[in-house]
Protein backbone atom coordinates (compact mmCIF):
# COMPACT_ATOMS: atom_id res chain seq x y z
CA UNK A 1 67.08 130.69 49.56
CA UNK A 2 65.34 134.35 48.60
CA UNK A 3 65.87 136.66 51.55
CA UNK A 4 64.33 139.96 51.80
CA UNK A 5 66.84 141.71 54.52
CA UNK A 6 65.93 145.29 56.05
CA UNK A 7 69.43 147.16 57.16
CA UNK A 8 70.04 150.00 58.89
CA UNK A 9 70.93 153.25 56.95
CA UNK A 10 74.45 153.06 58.20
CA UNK A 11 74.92 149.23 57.10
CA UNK A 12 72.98 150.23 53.59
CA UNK A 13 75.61 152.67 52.69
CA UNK A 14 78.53 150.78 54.05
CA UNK A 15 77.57 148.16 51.93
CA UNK A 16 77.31 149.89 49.14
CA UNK A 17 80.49 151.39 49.50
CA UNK A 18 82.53 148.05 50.17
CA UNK A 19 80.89 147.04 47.17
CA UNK A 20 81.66 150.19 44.74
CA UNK A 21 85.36 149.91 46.41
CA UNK A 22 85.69 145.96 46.03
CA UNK A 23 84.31 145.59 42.59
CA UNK A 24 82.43 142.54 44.46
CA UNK A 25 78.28 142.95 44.25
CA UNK A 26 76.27 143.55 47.42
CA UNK A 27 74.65 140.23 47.52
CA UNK A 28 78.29 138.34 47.27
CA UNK A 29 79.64 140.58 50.31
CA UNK A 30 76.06 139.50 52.19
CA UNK A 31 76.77 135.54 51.24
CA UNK A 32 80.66 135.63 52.75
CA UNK A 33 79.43 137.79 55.95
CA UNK A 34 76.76 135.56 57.02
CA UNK A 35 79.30 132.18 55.82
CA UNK A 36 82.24 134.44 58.29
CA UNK A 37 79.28 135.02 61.07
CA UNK A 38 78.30 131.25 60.99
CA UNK A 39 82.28 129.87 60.76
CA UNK A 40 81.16 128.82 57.35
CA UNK A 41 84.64 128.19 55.60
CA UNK A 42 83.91 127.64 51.49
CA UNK A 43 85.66 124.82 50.13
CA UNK A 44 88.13 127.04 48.22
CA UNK A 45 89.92 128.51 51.32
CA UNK A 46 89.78 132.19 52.07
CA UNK A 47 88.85 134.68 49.89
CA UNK A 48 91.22 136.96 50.33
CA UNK A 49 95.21 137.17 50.50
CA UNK A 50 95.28 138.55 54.17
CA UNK A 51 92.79 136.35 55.59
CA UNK A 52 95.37 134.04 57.41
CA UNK A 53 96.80 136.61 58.86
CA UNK A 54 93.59 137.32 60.63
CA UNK A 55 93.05 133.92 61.37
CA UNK A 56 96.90 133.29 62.81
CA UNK A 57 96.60 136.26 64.97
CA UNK A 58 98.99 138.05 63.39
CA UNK A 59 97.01 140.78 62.17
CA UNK A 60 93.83 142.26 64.11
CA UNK A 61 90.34 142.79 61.96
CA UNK A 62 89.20 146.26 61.44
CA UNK A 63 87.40 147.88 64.64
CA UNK A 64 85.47 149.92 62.36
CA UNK A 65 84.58 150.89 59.09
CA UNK A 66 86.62 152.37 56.36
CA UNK A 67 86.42 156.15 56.68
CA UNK A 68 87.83 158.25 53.62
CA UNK A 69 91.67 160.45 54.75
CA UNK A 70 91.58 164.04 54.34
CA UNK A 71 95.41 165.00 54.46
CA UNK A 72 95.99 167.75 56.79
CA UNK A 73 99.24 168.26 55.76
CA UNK A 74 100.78 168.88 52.08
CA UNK A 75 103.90 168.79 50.38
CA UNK A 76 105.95 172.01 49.39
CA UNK A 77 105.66 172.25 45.60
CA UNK A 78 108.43 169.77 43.22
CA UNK A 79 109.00 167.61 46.89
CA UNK A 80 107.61 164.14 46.64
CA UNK A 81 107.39 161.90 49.93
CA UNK A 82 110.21 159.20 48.84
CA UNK A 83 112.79 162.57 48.65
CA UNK A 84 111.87 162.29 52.57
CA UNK A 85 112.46 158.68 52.59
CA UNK A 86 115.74 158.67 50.36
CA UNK A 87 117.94 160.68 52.70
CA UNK A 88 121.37 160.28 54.19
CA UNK A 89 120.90 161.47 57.28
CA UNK A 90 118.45 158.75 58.13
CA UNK A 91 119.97 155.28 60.26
């Protein structure tokens, strides 16, 4: 079925983000949210790798969505972050 679909400018560049991020096209993303939405389950299984985890419980779904990090903090120069996690002193 052909579907014209208004969305709000939020959803419209949310979208389009997931979609630049996933490598996955707009209208695919659109199909598996509305199959999700409508408990839907493709004959395949999940799409993803983490999905049971959702489903057991075990992990909770996003309450939001993705927002870019900005580190506030940086590294002295030559110090990478696994010389913090290699260290003796640590138990």
């Amino acid at each position: 079925m052909a579907l014209n679909l208004r969305l709000r400018e939020e959803a419209e560049e949310a979208l389009r983000a997931e979609a630049e991020r996933s490598g996955r096209s707009q209208q695919e993303l659109l199909r598996e949210a509305v199959d999700r939405y409508l408990d839907l389950t493709p004959a395949e299984g999940p799409k993803h790798e983490w999905d049971h985890l959702i489903t057991s419980g075990k992990v909770l779904p996003p309450r939001g969505q993705y927002r870019k990090v900005i580190p506030t903090k940086t590294l002295p120069e030559g110090q990478r972050s696994i010389d913090l996690l290699d260290r003796e002193d640590r138990f």
